[in-house]
Protein backbone atom coordinates (compact mmCIF):
# COMPACT_ATOMS: atom_id res chain seq x y z
CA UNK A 1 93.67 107.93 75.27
CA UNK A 2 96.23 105.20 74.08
CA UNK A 3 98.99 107.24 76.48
CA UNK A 4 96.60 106.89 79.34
CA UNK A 5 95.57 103.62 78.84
CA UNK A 6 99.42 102.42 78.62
CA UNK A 7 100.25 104.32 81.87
CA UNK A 8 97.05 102.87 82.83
CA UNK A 9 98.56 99.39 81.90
CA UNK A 10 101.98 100.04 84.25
CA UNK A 11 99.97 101.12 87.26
CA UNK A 12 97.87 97.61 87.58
CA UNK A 13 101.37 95.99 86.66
CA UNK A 14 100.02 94.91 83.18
CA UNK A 15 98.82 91.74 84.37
CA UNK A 16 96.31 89.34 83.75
CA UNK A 17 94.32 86.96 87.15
CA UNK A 18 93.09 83.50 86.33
CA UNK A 19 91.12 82.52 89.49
CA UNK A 20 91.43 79.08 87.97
CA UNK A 21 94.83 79.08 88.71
CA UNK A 22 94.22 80.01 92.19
CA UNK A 23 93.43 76.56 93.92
CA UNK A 24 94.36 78.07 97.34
CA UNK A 25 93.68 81.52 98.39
CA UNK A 26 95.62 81.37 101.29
CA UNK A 27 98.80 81.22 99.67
CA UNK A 28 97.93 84.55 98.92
CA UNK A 29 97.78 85.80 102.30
CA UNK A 30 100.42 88.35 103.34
CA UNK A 31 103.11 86.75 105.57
CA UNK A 32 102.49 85.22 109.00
CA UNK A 33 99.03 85.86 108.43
CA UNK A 34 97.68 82.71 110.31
CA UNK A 35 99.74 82.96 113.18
CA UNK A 36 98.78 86.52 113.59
CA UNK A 37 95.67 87.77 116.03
CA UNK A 38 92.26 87.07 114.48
CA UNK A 39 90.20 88.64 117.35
CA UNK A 40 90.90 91.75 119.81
CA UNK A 41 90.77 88.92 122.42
CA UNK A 42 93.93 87.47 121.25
CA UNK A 43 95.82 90.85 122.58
CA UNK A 44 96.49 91.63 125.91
CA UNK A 45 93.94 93.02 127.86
CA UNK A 46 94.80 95.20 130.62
CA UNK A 47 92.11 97.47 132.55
CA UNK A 48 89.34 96.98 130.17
CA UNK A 49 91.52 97.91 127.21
CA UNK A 50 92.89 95.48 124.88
CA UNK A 51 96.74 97.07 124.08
CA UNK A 52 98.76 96.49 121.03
CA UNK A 53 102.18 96.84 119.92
CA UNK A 54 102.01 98.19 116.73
CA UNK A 55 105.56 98.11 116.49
CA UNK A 56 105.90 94.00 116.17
CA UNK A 57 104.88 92.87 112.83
CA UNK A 58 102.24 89.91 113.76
CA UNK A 59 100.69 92.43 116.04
CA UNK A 60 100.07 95.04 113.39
CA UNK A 61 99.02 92.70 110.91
CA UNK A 62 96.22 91.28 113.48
CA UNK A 63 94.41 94.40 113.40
CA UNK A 64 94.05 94.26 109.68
CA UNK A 65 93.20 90.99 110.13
CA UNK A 66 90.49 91.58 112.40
CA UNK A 67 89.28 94.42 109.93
CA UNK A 68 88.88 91.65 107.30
CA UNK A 69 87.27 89.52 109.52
CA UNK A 70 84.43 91.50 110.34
CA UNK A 71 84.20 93.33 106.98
CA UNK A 72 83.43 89.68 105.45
CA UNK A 73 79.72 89.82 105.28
CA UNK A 74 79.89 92.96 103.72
CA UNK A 75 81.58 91.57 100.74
CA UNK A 76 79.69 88.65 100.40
CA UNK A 77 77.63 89.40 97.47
CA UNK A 78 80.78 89.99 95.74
CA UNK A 79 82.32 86.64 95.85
CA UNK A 80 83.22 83.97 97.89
CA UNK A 81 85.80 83.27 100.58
CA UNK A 82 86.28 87.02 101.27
CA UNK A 83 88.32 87.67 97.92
CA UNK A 84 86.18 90.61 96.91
CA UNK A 85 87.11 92.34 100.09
CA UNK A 86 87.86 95.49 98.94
CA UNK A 87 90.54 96.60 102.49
CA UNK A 88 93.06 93.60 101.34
CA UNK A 89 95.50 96.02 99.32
CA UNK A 90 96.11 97.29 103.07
CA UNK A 91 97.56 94.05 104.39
CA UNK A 92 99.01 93.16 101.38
CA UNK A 93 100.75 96.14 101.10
CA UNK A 94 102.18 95.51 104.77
CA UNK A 95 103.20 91.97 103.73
CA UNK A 96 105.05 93.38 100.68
CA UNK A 97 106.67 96.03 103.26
CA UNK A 98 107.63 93.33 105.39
CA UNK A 99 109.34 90.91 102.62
CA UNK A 100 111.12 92.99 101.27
CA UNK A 101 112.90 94.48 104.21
CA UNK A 102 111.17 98.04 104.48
CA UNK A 103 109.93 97.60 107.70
CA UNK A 104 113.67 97.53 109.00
CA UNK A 105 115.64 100.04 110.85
CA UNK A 106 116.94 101.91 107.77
CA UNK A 107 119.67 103.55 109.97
CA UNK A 108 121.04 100.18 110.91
CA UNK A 109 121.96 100.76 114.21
CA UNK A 110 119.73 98.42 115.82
CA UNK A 111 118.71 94.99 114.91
CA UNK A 112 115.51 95.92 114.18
CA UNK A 113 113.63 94.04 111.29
CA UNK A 114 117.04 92.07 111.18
CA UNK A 115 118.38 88.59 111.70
CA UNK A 116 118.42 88.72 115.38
CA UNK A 117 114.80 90.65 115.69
CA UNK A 118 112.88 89.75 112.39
CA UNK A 119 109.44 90.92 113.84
CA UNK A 120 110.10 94.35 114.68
CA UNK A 121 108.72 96.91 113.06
CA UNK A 122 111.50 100.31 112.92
CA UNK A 123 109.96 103.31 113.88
CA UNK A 124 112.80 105.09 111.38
CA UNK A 125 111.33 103.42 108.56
CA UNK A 126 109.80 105.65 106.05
CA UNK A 127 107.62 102.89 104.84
CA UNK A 128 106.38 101.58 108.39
CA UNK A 129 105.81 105.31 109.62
CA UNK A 130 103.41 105.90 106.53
CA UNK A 131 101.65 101.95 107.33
CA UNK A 132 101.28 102.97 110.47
CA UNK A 133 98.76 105.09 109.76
CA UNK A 134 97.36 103.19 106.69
CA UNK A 135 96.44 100.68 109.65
CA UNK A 136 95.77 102.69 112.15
CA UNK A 137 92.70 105.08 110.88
CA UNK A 138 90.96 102.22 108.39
CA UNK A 139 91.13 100.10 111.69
CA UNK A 140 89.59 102.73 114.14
CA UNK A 141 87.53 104.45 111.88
CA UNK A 142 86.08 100.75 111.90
CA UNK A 143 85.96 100.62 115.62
CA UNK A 144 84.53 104.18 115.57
CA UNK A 145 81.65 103.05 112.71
CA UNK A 146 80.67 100.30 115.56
CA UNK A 147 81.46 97.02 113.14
CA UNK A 148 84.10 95.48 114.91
CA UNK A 149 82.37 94.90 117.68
CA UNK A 150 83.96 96.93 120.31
CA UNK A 151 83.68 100.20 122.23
CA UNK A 152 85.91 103.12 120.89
CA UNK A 153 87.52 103.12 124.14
CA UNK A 154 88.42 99.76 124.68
CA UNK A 155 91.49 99.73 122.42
CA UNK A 156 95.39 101.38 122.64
CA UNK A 157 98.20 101.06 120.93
CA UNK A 158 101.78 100.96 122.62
CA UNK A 159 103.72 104.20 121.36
CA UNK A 160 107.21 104.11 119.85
CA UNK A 161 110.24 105.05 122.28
CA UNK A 162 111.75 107.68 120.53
CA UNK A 163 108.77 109.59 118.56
CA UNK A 164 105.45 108.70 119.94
CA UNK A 165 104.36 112.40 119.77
CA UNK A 166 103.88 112.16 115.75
CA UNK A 167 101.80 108.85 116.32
CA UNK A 168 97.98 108.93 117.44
CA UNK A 169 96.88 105.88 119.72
CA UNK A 170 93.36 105.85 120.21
CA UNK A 171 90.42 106.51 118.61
CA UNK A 172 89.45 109.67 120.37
CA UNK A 173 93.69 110.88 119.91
CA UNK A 174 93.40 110.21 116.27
CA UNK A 175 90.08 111.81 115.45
CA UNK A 176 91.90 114.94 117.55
CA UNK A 177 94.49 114.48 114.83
CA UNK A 178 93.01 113.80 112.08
CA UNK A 179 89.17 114.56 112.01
CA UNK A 180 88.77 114.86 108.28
CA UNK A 181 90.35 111.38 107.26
CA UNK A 182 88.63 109.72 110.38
CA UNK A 183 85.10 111.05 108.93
CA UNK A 184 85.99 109.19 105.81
CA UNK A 185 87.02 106.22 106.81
CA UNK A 186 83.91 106.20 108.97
CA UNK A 187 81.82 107.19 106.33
CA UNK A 188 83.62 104.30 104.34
CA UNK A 189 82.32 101.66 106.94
CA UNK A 190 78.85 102.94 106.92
CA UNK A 191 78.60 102.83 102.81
CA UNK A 192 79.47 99.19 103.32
CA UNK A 193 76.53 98.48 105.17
CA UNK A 194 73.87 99.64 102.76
CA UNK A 195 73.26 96.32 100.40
CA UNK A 196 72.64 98.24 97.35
CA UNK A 197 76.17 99.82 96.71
CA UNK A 198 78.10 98.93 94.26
CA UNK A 199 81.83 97.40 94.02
CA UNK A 200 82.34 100.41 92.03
CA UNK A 201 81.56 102.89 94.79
CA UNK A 202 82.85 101.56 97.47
CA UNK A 203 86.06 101.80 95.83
CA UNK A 204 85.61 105.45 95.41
CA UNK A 205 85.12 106.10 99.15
CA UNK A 206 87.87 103.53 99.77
CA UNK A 207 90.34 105.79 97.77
CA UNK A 208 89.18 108.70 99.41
CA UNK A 209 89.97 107.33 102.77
CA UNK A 210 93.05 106.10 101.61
CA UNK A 211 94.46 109.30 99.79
CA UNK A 212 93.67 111.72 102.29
CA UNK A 213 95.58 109.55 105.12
CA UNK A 214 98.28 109.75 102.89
CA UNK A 215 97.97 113.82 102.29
CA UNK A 216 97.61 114.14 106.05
CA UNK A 217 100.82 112.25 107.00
CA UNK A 218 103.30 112.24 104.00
CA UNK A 219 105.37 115.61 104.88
CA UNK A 220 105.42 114.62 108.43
CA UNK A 221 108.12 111.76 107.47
CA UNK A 222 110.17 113.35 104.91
CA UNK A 223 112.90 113.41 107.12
CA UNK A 224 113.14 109.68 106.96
CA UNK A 225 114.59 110.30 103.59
CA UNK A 226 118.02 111.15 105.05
CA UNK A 227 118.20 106.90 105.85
CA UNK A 228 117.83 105.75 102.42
CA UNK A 229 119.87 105.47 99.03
CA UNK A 230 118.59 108.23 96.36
CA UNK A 231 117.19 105.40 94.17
CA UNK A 232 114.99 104.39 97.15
CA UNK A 233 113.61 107.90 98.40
CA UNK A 234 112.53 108.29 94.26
CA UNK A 235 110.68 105.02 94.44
CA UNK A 236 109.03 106.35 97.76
CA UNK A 237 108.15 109.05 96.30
CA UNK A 238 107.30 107.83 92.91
CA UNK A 239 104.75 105.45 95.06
CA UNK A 240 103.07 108.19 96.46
CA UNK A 241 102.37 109.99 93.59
CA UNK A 242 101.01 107.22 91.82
CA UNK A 243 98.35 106.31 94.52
CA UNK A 244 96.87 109.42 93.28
CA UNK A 245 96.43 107.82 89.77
CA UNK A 246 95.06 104.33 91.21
CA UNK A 247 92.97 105.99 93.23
CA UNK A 248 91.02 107.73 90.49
CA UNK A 249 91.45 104.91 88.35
CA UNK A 250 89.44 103.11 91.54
CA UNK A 251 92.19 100.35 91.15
CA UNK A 252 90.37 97.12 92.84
CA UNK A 253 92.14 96.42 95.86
CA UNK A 254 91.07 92.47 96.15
CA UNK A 255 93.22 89.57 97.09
CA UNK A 256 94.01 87.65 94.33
CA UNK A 257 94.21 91.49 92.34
CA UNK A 258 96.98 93.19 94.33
CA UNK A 259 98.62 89.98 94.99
CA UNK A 260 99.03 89.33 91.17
CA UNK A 261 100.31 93.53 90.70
CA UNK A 262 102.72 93.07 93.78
CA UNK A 263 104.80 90.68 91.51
CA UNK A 264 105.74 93.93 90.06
CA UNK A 265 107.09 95.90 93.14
CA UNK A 266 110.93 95.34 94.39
CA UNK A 267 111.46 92.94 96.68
CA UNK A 268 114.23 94.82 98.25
CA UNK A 269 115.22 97.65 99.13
CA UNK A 270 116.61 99.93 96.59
CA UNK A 271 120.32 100.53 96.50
CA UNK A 272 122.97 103.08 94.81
CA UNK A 273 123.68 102.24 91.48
CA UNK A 274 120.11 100.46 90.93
CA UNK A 275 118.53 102.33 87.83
CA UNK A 276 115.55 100.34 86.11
CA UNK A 277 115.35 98.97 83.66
CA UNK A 278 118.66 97.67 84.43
CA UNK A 279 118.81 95.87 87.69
CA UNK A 280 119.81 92.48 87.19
CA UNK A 281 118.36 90.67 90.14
CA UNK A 282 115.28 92.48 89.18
CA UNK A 283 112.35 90.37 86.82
CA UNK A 284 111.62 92.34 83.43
CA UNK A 285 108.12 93.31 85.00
CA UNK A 286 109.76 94.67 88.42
CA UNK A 287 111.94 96.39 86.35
CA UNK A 288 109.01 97.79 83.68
CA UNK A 289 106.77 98.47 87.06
CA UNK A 290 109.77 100.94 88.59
CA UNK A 291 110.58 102.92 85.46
CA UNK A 292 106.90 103.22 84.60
CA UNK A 293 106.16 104.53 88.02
CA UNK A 294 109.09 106.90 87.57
CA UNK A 295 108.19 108.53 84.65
CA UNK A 296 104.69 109.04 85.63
CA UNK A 297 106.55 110.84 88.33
CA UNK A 298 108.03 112.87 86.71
CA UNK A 299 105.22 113.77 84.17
CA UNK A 300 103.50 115.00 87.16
CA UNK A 301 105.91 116.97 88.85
CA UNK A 302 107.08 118.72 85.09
CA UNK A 303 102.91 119.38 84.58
CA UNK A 304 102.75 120.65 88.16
CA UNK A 305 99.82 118.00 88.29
CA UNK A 306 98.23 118.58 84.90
CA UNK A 307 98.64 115.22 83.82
CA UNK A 308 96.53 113.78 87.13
CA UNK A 309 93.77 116.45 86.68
CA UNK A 310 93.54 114.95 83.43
CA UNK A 311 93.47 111.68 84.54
CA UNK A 312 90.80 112.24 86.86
CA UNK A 313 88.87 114.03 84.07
CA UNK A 314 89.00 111.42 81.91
CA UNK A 315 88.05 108.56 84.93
CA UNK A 316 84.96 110.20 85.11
CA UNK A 317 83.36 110.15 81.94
CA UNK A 318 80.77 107.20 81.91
CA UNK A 319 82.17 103.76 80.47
CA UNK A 320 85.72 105.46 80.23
CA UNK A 321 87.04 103.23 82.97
CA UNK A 322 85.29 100.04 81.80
CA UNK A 323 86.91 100.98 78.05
CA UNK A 324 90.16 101.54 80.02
CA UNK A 325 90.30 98.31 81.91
CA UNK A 326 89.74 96.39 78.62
CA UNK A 327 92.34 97.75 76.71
CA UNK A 328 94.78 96.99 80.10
CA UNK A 329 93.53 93.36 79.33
CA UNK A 330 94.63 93.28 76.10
CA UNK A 331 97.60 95.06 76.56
CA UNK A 332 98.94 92.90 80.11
CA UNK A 333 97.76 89.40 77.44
CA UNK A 334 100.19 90.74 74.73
CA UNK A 335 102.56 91.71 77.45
CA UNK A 336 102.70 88.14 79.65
CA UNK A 337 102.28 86.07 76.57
């Protein structure tokens, strides 16, 4: 139990939220978040269909924006201001994407994500390929669920030049493409609505979503590997493995929560030569975060999986995860003190 519960302890970052501290949600936002669309309305609208670049980064992050817009009174009982909102580990995530330079043309032959054209979102990038779709079903399995407000036809998204064919566009294309991970994401939506769930289950039909969009699109990208240093494709795949452990964990994806573990992810891209704990522009807790998430890694592949059925066995016994999260408590208080 104490070797879970110290794994446990790297996966939430081994930290430690004081909402007292947090005077001003909004600093907590991803980036650009106020400038980007709050309402399909704010998109273009051409014959009856509101269209949207995916592709530009204030234009992606408007749909999650929207999501979490009309989520909000689902999440009310939870806590104020929309904090308790259980979808803001998805823009989040895209923020952290963005900062750090992952949503970049990795091949560097255009200026995309660069200098010159900051907003663009590279449809080479391993990390915006996988978003994509981390965006794309939550958002119209929304649509689809009928909370945002809109039709299922009355939205499309603008396809990428080079490989639109991997890429689903509308609602009806992706439940073509992917009818099992649409279902839950609907199904998601439609727990939501029923006043009597609990934070606690919510998260596990959350997860679900969220790991079988993963499962359906991960091995259609591996060959954006080829763009990236070595240390950067093990982090990649390093993150993907350990979703798998948050997700049984039923890691809470709130805003002040994933803002305070993103502290722990690199905020660049990974280079030859980086090897954790050892990278010097790196904070001791980015550094702690990547070798963690490593060697989980690599306990997993050597187990052939062992170690997550395990995990998952152990997540399920009642008031295992409640005795879980307190130890991470006390651990992430000795660890930041």
């Amino acid at each position: 139990m104490a070797f879970f519960a110290l794994w446990s302890c790297v996966l939430v970052g081994c930290f430690s939220v004081s909402l007292a501290e947090m005077l001003n949600l909004s600093a907590l936002y991803p980036p650009k978040w106020e400038e980007s669309p709050g309402e399909f309305s704010d998109y273009t609208s051409q014959n009856g269909k509101y269209v949207i670049n995916p592709w530009v980064y204030p234009e992606r992050l408007g749909m999650y924006k929207i999501l979490l817009n009309k989520t909000a009174k689902y999440f009310q009982r939870f806590g104020k201001d929309n904090e308790e909102n259980i979808l803001w580990g998805l823009p989040l995530q895209h923020g952290w994407q963005f900062s750090s330079g992952r949503l970049a043309d990795p091949t560097r032959t255009t200026d995309c994500g660069y200098e010159s054209d900051p907003l663009c979102i590279s449809e080479d990038s391993w990390w915006a390929d996988l978003n994509y779709f981390l965006c794309v079903l939550p958002v119209f399995g929304a649509v689809d669920s009928g909370i945002m407000g809109i039709s299922s036809d009355q939205v499309e998204l603008l396809l990428p030049p080079k490989d639109g064919s991997r890429f689903c566009y509308s609602v009806s294309s992706c439940q073509s493409s992917y009818p099992t991970t649409m279902k839950k994401w609907k199904a998601f939506y439609q727990r939501i609505q029923l006043p009597s769930t609990s934070l606690d289950n919510l998260l596990e039909y959350l997860w679900d979503a969220h790991t079988s969009t993963l499962k359906e699109t991960f091995s259609k990208f591996e060959d954006r590997f080829a763009y990236y240093s070595n240390p950067e494709v093990e982090f990649e795949k390093d993150w993907n493995t350990a979703v798998e452990y948050f997700a049984a964990f039923r890691l809470h994806t709130t805003l002040t929560t994933v803002y305070e573990f993103q502290k722990g992810l690199p905020p660049r891209i990974l280079v030859n030569g980086d090897e954790a704990p050892f990278i010097k522009d790196f904070s001791n807790f980015q550094n702690v975060v990547l070798l963690g998430l490593n060697l989980l890694y690599k306990v997993d592949s050597a187990s052939g999986s062992l170690s997550l059925t395990l995990w998952k066995f152990l997540m399920n016994i009642p008031g295992v995860r409640t005795a879980v999260q307190l130890l991470i408590e006390a651990i992430a208080n000795a660890f930041t003190s």
